[in-house]
Structures are given as structure tokens and as C-alpha cells.
C-alpha atoms as a PDB file:
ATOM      1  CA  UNK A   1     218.246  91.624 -54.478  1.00  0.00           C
ATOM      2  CA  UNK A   2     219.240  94.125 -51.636  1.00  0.00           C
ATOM      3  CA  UNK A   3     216.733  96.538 -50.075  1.00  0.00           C
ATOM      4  CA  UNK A   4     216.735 100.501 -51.518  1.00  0.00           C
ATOM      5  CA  UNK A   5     216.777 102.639 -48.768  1.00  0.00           C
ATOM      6  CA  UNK A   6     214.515 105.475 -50.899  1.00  0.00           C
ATOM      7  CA  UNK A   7     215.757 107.993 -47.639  1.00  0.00           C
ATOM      8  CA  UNK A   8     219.310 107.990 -49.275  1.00  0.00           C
ATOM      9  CA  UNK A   9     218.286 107.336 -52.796  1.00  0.00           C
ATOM     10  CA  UNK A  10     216.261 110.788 -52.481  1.00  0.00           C
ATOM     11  CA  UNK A  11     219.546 112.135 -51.219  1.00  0.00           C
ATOM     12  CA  UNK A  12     221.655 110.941 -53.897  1.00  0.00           C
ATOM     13  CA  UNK A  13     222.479 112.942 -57.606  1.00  0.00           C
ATOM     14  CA  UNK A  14     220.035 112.063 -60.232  1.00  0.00           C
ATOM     15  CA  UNK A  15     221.826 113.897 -62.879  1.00  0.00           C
ATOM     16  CA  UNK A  16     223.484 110.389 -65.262  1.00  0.00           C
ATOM     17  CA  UNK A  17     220.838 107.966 -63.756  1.00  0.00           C
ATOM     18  CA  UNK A  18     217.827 105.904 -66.247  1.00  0.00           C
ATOM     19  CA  UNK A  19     214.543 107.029 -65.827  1.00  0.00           C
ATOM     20  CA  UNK A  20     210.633 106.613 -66.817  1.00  0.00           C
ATOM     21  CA  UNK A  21     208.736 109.375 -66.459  1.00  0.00           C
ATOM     22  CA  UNK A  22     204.764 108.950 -65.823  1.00  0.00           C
ATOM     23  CA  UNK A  23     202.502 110.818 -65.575  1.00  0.00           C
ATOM     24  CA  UNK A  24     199.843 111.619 -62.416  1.00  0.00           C
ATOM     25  CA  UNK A  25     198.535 108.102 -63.204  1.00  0.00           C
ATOM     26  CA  UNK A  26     201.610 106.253 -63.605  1.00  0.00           C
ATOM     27  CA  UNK A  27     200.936 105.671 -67.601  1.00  0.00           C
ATOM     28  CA  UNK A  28     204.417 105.991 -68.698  1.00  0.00           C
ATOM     29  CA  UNK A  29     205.182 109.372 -70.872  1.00  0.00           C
ATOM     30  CA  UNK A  30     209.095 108.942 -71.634  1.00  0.00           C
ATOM     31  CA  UNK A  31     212.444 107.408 -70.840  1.00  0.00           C
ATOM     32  CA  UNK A  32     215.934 107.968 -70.698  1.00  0.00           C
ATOM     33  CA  UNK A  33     219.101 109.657 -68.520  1.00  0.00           C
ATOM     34  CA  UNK A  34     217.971 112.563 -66.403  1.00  0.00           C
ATOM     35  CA  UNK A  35     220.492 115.243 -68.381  1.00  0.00           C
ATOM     36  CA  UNK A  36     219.698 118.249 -65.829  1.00  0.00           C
ATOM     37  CA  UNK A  37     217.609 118.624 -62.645  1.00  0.00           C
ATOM     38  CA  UNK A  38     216.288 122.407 -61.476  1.00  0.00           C
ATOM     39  CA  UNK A  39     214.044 122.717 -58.283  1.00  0.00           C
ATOM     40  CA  UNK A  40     210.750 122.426 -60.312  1.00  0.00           C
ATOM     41  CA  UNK A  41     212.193 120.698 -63.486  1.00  0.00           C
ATOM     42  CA  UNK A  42     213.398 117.459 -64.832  1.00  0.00           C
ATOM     43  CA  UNK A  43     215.490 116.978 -68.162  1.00  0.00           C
ATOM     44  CA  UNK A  44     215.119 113.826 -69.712  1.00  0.00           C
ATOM     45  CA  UNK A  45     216.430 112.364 -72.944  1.00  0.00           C
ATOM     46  CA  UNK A  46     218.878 113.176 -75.827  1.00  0.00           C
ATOM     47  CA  UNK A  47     215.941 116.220 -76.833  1.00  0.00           C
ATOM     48  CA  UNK A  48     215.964 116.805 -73.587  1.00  0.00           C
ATOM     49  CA  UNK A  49     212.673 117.245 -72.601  1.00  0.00           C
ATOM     50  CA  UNK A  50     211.165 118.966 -69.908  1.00  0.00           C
ATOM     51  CA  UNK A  51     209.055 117.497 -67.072  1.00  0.00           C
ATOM     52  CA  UNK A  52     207.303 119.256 -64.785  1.00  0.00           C
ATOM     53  CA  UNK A  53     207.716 117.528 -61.059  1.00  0.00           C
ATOM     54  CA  UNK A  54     204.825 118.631 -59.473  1.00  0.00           C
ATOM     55  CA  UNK A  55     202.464 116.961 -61.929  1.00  0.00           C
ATOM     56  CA  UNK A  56     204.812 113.811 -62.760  1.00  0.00           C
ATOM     57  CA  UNK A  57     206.179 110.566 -60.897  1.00  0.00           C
ATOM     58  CA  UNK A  58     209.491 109.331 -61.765  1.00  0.00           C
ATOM     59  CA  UNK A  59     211.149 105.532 -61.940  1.00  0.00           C
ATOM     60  CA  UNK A  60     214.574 105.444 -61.520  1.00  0.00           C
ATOM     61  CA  UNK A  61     216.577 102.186 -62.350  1.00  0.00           C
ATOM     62  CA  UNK A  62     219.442 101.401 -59.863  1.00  0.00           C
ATOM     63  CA  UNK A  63     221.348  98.153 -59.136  1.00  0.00           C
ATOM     64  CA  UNK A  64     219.102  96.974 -56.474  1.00  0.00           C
ATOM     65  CA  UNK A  65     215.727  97.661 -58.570  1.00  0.00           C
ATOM     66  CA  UNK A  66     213.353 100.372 -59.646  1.00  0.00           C
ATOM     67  CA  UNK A  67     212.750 103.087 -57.245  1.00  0.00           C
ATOM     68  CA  UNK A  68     209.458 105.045 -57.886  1.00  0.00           C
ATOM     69  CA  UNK A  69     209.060 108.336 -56.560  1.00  0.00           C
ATOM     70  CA  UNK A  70     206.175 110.964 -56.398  1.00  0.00           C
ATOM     71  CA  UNK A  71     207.611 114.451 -58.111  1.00  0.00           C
ATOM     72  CA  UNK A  72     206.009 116.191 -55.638  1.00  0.00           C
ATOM     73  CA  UNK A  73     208.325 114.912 -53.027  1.00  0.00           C
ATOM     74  CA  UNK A  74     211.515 115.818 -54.541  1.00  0.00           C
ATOM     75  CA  UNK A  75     210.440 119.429 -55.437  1.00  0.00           C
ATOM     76  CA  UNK A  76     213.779 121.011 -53.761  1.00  0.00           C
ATOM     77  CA  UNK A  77     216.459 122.322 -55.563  1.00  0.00           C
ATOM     78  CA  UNK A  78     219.353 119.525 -55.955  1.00  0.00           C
ATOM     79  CA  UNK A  79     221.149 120.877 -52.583  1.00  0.00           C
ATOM     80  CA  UNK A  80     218.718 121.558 -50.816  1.00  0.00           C
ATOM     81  CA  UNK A  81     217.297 117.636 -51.341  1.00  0.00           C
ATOM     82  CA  UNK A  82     220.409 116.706 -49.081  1.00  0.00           C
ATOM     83  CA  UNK A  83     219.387 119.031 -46.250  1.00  0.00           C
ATOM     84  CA  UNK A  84     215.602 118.431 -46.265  1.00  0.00           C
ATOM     85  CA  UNK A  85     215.272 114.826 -46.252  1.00  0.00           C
ATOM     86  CA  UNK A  86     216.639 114.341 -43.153  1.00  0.00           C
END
């Protein structure tokens, strides 16, 4: 199994990628393809349902494994994620 560099996983699009979505203690809330992705708002599932980032963490499934990350860390807007995480 290779190594996930989160740096340029954070960088990356989530919009089309599998994720669980917890909740401040990591009890899992819902799962499925992020469908949309504003600066303070996930879109998750065929419903699409909302999730607020500041108050959720997120699992993302990629080929090398699960990457978990805090919502509060990815509160950008999609471009601006690129810029920031330098």
C-alpha cells in the first residue's frame, strides 16, 4: 500500500470521490459520492444531503487507503483549497 500524501489529496477535486461523513466524534452519520462541494458545504449522496464542514470530519476512500480529514481544515472554497494549502 503506497503512502497518501494528505498535502496533495487536500489539493485534489472531491467532487466524484466515496465518502463517510462523521460527525465531531467520528460516529459515522452517512456515506456516499460527494455530488457538490461549496466553501462551507458538502453534498453527499443520491438525496444529496447537506453537511456542514465546520462541525463534521470526512473519510475519503482512494486507491492507496482512507484519508480522514477534519472539516474544519478544508473550509475554503474549491479554488481557493489549491492556493491555501501550500
Amino acid at each position: 500500500m503506497r503512502y497518501v500524501n494528505a498535502r496533495e489529496f487536500l489539493r485534489g477535486e472531491f467532487i466524484g470521490r466515496s465518502v463517510v461523513v462523521c460527525d465531531a466524534s467520528m460516529h459515522p452519520v452517512a456515506k456516499g459520492r460527494v455530488l457538490w462541494e461549496t466553501k462551507n458545504m458538502l453534498h453527499v449522496g443520491e438525496q444529496e444531503k447537506r453537511f456542514d464542514k465546520r462541525t463534521h470530519n470526512f473519510i475519503f476512500e482512494t486507491a492507496e487507503g482512507p484519508v480522514t480529514v477534519e472539516g474544519k481544515r478544508i473550509m475554503f472554497r474549491p479554488e481557493d483549497r489549491i492556493k491555501r494549502l501550500r
